[in-house]
PDB file of N, CA and C in Angstrom:
ATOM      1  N   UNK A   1       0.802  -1.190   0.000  1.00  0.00           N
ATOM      2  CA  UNK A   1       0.000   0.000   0.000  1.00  0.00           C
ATOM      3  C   UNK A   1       0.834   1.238   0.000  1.00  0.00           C
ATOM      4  N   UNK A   2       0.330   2.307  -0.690  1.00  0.00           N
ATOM      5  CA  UNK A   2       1.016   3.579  -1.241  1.00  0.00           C
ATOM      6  C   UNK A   2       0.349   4.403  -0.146  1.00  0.00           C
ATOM      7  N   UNK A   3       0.500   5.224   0.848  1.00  0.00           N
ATOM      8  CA  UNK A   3       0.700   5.953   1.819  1.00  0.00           C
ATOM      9  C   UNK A   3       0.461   7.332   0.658  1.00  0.00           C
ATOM     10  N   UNK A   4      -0.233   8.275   1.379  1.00  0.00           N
ATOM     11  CA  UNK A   4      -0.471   9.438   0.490  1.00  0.00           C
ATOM     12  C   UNK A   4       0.334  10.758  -0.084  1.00  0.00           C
ATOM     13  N   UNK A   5       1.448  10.245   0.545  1.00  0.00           N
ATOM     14  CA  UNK A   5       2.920  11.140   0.039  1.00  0.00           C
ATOM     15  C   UNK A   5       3.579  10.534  -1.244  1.00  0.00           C
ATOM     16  N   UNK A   6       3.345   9.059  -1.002  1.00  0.00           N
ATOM     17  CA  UNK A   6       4.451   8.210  -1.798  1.00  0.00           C
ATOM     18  C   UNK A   6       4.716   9.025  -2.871  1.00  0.00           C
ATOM     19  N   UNK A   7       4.127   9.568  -4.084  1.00  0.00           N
ATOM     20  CA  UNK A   7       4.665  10.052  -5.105  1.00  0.00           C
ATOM     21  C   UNK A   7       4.969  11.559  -5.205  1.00  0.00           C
ATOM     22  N   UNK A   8       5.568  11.376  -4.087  1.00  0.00           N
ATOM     23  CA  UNK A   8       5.863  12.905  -4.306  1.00  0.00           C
ATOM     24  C   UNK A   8       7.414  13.073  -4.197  1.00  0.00           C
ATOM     25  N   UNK A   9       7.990  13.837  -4.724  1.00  0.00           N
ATOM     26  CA  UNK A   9       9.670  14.231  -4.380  1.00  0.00           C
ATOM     27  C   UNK A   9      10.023  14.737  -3.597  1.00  0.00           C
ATOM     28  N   UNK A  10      10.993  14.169  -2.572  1.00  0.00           N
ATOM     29  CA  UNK A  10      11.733  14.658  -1.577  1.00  0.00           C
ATOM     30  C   UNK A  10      11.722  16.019  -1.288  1.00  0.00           C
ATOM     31  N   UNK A  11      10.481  16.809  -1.084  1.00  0.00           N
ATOM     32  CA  UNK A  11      10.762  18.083  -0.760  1.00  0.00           C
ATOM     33  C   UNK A  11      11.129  19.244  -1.261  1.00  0.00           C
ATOM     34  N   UNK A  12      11.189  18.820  -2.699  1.00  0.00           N
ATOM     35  CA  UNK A  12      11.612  19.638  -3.492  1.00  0.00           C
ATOM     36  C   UNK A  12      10.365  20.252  -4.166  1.00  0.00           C
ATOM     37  N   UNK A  13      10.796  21.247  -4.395  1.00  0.00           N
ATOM     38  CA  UNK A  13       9.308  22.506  -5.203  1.00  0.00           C
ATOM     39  C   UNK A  13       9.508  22.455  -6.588  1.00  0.00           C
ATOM     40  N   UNK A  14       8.156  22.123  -7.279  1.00  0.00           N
ATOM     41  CA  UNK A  14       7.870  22.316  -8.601  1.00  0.00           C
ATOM     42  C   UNK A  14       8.625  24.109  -9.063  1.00  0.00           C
ATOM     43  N   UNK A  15       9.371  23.607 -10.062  1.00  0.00           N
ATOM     44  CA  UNK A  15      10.218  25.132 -10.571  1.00  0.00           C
ATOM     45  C   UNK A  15       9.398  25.920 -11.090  1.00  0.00           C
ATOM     46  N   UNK A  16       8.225  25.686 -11.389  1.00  0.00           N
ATOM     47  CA  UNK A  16       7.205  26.951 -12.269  1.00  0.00           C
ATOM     48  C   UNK A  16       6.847  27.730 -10.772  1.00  0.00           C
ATOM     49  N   UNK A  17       6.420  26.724  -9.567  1.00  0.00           N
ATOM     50  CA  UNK A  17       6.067  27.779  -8.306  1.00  0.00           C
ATOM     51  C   UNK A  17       7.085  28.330  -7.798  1.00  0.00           C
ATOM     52  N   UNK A  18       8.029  28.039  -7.574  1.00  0.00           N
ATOM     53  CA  UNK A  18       9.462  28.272  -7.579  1.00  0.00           C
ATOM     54  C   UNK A  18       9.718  30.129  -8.043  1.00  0.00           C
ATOM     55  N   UNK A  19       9.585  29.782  -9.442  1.00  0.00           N
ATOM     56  CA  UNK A  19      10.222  31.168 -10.341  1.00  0.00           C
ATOM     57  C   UNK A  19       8.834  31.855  -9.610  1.00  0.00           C
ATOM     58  N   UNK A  20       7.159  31.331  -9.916  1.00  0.00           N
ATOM     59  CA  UNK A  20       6.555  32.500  -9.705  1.00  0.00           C
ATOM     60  C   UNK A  20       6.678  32.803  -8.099  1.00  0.00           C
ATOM     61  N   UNK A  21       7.466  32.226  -7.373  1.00  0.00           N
ATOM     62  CA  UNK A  21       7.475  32.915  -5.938  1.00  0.00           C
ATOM     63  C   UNK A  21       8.855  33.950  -6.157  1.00  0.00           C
ATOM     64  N   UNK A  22       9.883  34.066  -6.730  1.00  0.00           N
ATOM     65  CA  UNK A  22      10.945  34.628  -7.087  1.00  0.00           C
ATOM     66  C   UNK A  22      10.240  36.227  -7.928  1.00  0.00           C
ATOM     67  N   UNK A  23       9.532  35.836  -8.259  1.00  0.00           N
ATOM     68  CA  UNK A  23       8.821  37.029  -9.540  1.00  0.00           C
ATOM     69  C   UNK A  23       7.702  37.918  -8.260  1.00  0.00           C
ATOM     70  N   UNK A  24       7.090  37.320  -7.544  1.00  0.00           N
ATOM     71  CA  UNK A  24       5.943  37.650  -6.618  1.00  0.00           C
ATOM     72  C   UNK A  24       6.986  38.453  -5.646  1.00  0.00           C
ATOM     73  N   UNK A  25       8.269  38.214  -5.037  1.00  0.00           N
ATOM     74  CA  UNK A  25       9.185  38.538  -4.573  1.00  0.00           C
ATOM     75  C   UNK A  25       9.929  39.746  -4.591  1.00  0.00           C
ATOM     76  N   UNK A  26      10.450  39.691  -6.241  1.00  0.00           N
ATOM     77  CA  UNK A  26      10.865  40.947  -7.134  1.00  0.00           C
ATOM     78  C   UNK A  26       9.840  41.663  -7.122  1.00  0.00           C
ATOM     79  N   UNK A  27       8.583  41.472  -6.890  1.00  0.00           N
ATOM     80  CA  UNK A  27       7.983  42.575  -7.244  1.00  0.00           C
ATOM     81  C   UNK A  27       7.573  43.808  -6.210  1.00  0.00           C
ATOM     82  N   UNK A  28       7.583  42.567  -5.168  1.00  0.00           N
ATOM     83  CA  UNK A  28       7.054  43.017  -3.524  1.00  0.00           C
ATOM     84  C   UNK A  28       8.307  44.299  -3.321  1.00  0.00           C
ATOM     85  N   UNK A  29       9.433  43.610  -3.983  1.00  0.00           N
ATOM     86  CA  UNK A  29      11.130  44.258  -3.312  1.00  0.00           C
ATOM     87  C   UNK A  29      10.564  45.990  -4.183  1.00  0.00           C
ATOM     88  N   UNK A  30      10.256  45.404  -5.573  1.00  0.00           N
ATOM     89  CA  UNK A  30      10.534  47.285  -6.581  1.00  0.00           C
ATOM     90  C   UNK A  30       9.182  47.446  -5.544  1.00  0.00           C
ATOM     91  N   UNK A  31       7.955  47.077  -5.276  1.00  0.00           N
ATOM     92  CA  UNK A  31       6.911  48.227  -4.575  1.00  0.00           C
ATOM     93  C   UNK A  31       7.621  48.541  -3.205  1.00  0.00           C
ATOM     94  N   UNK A  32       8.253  48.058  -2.384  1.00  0.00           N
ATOM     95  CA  UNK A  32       8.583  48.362  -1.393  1.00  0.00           C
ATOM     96  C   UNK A  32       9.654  49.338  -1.649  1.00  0.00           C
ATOM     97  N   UNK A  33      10.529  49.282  -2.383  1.00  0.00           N
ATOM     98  CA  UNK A  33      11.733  50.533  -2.757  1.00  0.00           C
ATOM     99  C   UNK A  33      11.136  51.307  -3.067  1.00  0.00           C
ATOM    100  N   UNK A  34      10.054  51.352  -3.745  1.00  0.00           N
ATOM    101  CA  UNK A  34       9.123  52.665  -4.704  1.00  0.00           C
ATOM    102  C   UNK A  34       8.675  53.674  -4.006  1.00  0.00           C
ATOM    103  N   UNK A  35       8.136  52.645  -2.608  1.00  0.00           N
ATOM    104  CA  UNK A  35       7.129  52.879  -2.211  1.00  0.00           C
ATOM    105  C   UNK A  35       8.318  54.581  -0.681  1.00  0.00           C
ATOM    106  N   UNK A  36       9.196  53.866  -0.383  1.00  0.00           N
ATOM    107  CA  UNK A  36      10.013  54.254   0.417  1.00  0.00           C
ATOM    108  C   UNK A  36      10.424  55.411  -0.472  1.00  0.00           C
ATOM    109  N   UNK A  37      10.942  55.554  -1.489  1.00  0.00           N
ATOM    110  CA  UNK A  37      11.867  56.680  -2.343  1.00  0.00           C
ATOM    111  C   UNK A  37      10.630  57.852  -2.253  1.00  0.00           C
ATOM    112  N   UNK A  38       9.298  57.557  -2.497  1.00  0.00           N
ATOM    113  CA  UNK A  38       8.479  58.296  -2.243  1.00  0.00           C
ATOM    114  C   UNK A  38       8.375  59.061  -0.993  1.00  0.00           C
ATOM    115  N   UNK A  39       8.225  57.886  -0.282  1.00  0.00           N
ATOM    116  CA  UNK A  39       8.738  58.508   1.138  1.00  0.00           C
ATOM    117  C   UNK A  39       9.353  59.693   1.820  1.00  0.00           C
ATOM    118  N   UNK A  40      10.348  59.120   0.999  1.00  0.00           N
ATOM    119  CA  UNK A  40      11.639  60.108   1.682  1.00  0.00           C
ATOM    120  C   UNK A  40      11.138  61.667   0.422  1.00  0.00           C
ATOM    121  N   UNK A  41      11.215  61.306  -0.838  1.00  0.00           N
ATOM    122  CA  UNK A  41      10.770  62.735  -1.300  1.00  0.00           C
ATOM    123  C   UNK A  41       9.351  63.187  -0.507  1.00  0.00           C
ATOM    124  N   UNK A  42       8.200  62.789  -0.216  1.00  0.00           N
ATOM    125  CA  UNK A  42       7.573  63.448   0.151  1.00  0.00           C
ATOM    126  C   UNK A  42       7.555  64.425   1.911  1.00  0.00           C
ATOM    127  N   UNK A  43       8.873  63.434   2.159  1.00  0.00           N
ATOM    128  CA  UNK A  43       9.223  64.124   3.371  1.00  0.00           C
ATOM    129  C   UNK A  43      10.045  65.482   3.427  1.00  0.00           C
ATOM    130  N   UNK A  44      10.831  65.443   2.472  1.00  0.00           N
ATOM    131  CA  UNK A  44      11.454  66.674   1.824  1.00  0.00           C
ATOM    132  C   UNK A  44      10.784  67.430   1.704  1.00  0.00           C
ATOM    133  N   UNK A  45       9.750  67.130   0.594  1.00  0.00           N
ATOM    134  CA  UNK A  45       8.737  68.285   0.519  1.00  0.00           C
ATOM    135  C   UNK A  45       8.046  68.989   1.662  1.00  0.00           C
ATOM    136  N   UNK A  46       7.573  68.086   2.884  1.00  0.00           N
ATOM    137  CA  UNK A  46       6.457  68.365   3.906  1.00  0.00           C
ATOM    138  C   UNK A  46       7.656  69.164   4.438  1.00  0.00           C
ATOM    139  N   UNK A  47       9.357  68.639   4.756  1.00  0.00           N
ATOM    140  CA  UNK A  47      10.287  69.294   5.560  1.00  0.00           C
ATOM    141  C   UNK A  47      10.352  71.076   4.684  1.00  0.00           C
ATOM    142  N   UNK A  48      10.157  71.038   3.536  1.00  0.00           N
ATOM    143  CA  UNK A  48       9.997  72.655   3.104  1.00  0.00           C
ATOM    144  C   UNK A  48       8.789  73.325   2.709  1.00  0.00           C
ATOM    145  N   UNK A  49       7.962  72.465   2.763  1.00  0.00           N
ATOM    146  CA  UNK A  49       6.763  73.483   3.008  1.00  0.00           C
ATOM    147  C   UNK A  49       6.503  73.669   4.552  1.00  0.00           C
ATOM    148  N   UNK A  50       7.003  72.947   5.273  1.00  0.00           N
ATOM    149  CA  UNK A  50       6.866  73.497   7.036  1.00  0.00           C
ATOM    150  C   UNK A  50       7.957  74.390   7.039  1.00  0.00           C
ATOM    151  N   UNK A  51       9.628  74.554   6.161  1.00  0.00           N
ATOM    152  CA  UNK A  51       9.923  75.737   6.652  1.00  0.00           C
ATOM    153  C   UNK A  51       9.354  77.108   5.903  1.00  0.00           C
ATOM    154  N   UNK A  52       8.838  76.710   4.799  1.00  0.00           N
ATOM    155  CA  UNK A  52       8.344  77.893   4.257  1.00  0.00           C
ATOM    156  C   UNK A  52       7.157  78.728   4.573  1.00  0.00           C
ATOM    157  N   UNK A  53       6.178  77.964   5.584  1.00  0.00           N
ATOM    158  CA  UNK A  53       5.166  78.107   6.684  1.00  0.00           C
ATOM    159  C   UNK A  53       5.472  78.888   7.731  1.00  0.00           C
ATOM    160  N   UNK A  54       6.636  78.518   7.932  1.00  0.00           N
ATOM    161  CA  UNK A  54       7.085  79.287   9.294  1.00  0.00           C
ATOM    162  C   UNK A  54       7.849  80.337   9.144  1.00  0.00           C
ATOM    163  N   UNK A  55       8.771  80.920   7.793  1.00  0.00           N
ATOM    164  CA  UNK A  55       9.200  81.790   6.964  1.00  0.00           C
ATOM    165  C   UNK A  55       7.633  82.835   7.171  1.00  0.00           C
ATOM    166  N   UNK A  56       6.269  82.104   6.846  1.00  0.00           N
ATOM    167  CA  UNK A  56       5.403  83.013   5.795  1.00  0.00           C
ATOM    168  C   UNK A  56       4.701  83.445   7.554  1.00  0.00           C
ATOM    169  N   UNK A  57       4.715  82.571   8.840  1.00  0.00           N
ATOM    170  CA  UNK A  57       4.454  83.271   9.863  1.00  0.00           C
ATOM    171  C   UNK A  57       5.178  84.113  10.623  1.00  0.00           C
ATOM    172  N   UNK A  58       6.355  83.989  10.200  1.00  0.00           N
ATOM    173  CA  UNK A  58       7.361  85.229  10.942  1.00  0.00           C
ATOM    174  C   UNK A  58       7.421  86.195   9.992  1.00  0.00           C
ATOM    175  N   UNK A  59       6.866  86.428   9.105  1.00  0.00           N
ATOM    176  CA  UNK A  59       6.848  87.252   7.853  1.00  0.00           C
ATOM    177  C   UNK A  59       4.917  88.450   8.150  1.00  0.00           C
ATOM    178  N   UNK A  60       4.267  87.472   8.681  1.00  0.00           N
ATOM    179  CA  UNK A  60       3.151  87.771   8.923  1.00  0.00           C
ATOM    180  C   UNK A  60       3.083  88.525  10.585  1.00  0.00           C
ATOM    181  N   UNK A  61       3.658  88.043  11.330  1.00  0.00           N
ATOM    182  CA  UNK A  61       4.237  88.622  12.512  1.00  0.00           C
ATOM    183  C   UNK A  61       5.035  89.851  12.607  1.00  0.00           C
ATOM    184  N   UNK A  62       5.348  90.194  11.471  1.00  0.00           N
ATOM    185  CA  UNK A  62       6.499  91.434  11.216  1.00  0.00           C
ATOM    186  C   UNK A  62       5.376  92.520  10.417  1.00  0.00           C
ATOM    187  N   UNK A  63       4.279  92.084   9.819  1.00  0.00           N
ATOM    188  CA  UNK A  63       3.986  92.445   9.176  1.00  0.00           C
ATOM    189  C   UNK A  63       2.526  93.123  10.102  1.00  0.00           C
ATOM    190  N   UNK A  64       2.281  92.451  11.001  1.00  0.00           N
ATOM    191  CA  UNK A  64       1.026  92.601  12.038  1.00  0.00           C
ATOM    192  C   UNK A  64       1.553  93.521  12.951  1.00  0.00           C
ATOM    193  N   UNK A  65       3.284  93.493  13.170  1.00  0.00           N
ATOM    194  CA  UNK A  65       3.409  94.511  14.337  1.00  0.00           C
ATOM    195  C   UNK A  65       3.425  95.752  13.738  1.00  0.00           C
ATOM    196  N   UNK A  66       3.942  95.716  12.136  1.00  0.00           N
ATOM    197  CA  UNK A  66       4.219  97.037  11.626  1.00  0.00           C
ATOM    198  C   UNK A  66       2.625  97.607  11.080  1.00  0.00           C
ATOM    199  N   UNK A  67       1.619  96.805  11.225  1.00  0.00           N
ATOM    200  CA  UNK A  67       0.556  97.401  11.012  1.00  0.00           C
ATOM    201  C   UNK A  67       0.159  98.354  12.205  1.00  0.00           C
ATOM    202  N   UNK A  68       0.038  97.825  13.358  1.00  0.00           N
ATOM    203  CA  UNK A  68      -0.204  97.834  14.032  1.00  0.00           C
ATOM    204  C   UNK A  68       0.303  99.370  14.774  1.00  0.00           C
ATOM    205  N   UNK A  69       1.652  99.433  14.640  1.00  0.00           N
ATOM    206  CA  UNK A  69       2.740 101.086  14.512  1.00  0.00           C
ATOM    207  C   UNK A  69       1.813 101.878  13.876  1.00  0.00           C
ATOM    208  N   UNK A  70       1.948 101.667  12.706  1.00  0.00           N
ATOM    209  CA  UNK A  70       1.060 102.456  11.834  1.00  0.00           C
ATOM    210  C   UNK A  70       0.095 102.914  12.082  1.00  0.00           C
ATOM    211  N   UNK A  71      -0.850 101.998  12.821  1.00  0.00           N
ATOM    212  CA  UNK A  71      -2.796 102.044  13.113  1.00  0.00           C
ATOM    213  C   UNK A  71      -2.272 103.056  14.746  1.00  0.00           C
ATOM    214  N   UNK A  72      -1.471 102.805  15.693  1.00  0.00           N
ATOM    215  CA  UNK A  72      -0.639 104.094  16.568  1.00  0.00           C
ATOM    216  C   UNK A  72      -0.735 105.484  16.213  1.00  0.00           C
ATOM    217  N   UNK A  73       0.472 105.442  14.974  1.00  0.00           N
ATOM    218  CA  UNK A  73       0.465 106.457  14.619  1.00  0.00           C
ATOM    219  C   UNK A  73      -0.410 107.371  13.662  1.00  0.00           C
ATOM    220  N   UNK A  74      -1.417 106.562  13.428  1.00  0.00           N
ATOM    221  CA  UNK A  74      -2.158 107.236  12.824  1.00  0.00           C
ATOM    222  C   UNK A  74      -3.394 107.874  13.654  1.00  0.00           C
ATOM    223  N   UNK A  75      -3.631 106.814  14.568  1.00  0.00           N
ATOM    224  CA  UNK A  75      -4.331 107.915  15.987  1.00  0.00           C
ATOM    225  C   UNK A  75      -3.692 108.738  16.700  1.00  0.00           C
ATOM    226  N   UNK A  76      -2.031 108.716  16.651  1.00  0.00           N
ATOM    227  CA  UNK A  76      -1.996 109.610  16.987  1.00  0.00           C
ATOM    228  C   UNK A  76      -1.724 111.262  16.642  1.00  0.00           C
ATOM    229  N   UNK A  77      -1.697 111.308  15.336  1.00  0.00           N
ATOM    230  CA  UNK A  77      -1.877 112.041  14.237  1.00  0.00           C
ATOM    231  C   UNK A  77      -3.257 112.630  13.811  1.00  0.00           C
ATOM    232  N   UNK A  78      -4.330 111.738  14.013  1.00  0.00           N
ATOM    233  CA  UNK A  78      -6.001 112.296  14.225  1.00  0.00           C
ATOM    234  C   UNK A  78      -5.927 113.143  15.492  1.00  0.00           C
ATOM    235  N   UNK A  79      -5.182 112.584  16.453  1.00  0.00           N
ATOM    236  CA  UNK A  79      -5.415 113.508  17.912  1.00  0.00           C
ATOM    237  C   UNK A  79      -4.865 114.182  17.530  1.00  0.00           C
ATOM    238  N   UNK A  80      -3.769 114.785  17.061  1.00  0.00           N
ATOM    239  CA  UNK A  80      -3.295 115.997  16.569  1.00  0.00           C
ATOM    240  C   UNK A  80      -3.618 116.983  15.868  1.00  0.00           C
ATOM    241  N   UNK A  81      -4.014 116.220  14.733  1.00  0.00           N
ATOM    242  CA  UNK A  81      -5.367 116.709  13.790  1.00  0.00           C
ATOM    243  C   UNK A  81      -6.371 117.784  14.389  1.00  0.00           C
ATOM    244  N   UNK A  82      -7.084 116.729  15.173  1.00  0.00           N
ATOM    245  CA  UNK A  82      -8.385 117.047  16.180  1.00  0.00           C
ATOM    246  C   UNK A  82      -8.209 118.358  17.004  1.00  0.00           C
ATOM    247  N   UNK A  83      -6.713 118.431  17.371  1.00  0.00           N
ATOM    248  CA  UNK A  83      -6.377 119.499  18.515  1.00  0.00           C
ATOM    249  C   UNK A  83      -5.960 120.783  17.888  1.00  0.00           C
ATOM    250  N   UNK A  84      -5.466 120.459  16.660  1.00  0.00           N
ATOM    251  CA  UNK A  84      -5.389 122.367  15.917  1.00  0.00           C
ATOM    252  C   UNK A  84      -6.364 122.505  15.285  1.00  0.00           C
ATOM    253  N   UNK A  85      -7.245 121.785  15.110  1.00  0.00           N
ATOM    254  CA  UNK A  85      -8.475 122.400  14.453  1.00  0.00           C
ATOM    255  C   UNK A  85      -9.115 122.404  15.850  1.00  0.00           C
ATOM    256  N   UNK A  86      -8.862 122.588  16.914  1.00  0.00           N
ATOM    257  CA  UNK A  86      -9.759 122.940  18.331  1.00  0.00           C
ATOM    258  C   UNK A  86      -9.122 124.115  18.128  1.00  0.00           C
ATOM    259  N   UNK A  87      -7.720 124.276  18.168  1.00  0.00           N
ATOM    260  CA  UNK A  87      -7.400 125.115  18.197  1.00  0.00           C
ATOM    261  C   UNK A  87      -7.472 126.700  17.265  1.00  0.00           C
ATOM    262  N   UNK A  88      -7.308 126.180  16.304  1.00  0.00           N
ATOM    263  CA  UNK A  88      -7.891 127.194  15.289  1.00  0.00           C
ATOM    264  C   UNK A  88      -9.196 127.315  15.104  1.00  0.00           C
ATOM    265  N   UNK A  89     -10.136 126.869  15.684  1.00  0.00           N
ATOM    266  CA  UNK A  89     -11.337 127.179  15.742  1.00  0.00           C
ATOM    267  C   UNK A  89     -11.563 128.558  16.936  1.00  0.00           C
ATOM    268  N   UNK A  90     -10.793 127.797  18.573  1.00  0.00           N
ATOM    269  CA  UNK A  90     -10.308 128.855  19.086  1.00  0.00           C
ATOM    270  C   UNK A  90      -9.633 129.995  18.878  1.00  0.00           C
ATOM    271  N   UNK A  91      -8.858 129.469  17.851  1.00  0.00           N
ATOM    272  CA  UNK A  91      -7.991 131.480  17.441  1.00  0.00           C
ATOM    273  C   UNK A  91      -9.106 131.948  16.461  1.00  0.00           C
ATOM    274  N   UNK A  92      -9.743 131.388  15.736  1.00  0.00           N
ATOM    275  CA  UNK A  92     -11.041 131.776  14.575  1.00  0.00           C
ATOM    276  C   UNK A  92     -11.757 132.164  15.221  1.00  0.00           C
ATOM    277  N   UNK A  93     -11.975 132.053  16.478  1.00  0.00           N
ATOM    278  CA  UNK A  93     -13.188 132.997  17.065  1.00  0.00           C
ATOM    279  C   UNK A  93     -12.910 133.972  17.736  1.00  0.00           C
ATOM    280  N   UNK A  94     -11.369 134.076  18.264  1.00  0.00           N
ATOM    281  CA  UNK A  94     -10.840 134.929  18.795  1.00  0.00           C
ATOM    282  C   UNK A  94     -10.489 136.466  17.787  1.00  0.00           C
ATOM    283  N   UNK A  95      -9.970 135.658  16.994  1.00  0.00           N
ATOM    284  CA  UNK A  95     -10.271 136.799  16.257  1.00  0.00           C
ATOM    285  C   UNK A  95     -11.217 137.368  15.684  1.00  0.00           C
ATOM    286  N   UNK A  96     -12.277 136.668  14.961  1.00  0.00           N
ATOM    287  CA  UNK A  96     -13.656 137.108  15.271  1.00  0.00           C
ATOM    288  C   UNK A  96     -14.348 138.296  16.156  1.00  0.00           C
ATOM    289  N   UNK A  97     -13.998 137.628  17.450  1.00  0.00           N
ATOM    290  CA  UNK A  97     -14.710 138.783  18.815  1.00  0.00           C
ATOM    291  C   UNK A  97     -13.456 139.655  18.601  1.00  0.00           C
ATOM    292  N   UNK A  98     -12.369 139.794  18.298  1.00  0.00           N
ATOM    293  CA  UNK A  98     -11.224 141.164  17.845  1.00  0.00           C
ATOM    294  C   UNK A  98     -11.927 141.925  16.814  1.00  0.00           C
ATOM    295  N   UNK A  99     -12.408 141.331  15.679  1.00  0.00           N
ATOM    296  CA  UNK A  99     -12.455 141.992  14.632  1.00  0.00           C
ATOM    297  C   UNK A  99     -13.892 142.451  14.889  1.00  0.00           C
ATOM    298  N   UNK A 100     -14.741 142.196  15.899  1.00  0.00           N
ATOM    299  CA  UNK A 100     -16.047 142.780  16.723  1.00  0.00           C
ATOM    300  C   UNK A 100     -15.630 143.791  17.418  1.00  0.00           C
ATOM    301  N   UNK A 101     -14.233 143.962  18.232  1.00  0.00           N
ATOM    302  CA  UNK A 101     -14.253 144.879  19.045  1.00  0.00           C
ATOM    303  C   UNK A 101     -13.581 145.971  18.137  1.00  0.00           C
ATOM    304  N   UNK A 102     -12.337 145.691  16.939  1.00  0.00           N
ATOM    305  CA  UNK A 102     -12.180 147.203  16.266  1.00  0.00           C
ATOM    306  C   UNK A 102     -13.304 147.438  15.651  1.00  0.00           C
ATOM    307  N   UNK A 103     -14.157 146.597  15.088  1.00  0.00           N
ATOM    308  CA  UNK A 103     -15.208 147.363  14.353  1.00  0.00           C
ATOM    309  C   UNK A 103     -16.017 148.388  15.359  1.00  0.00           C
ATOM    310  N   UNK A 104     -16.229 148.258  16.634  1.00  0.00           N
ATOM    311  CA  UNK A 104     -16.721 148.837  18.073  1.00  0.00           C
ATOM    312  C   UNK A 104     -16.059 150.298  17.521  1.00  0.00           C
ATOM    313  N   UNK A 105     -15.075 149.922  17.888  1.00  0.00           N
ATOM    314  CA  UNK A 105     -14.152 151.343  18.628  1.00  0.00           C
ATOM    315  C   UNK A 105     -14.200 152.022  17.261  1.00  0.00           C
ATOM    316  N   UNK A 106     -14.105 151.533  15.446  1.00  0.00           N
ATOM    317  CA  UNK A 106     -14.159 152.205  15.092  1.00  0.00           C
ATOM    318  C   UNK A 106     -15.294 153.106  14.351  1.00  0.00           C
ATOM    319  N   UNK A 107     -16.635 152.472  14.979  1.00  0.00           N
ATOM    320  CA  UNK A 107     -17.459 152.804  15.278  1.00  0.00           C
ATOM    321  C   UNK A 107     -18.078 154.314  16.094  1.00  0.00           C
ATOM    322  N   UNK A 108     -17.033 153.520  17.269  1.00  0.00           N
ATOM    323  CA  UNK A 108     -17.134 154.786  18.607  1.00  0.00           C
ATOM    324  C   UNK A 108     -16.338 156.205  18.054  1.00  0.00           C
ATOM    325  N   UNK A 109     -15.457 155.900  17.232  1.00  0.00           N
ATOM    326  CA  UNK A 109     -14.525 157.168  16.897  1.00  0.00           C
ATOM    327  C   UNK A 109     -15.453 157.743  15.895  1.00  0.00           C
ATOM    328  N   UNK A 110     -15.618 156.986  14.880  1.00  0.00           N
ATOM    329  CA  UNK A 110     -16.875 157.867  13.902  1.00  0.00           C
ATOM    330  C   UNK A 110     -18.337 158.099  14.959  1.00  0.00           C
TER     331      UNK A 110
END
């Protein structure tokens, strides 16, 4: 009686499964290299668009304080504004009630 191995060869692998495990292999190896080279470029990339992020927020930070000077000095330039036209409103009336009182006197002389 033949036992259910009997015809088989010592352990050895049919060469067609053989090559296609060699080929299934090669292929696994190029997606796995592919897959890594990607990798690493897309890490490059993420590594310079995060410094160019942080370039465009210290750029935006420089740019918020100098607004900011500006939006200062420009109130404080309205208050300035504001205060000679108080003021010349005050000398505009001052002279006004002057040019009331020579018209008076030259009034009083005629």
């Amino acid at each position: 009686m033949v036992g259910f191995g009997a015809n088989r060869r010592g352990g050895r692998l049919p060469s067609l499964v053989f090559v296609a495990l060699l080929v299934v292999i090669a292929i696994l190896a190029f997606n796995c290299w592919n897959a890594s080279s990607r990798q690493a470029l897309l890490q490059e990339e993420v590594a310079e668009l995060q410094s160019q992020a942080k370039r465009t927020e210290v750029a935006r930070g420089r740019l918020e304080k100098r607004n900011s000077d500006l939006l200062g000095k420009v109130d404080s330039h309205k208050k300035q504004l504001e205060q000679k036209e108080a003021d010349y409103s005050h000398l505009s009336s001052q002279l006004q009630a002057r040019d009331g009182q020579v018209k008076r006197c030259e009034d009083s002389k005629v």
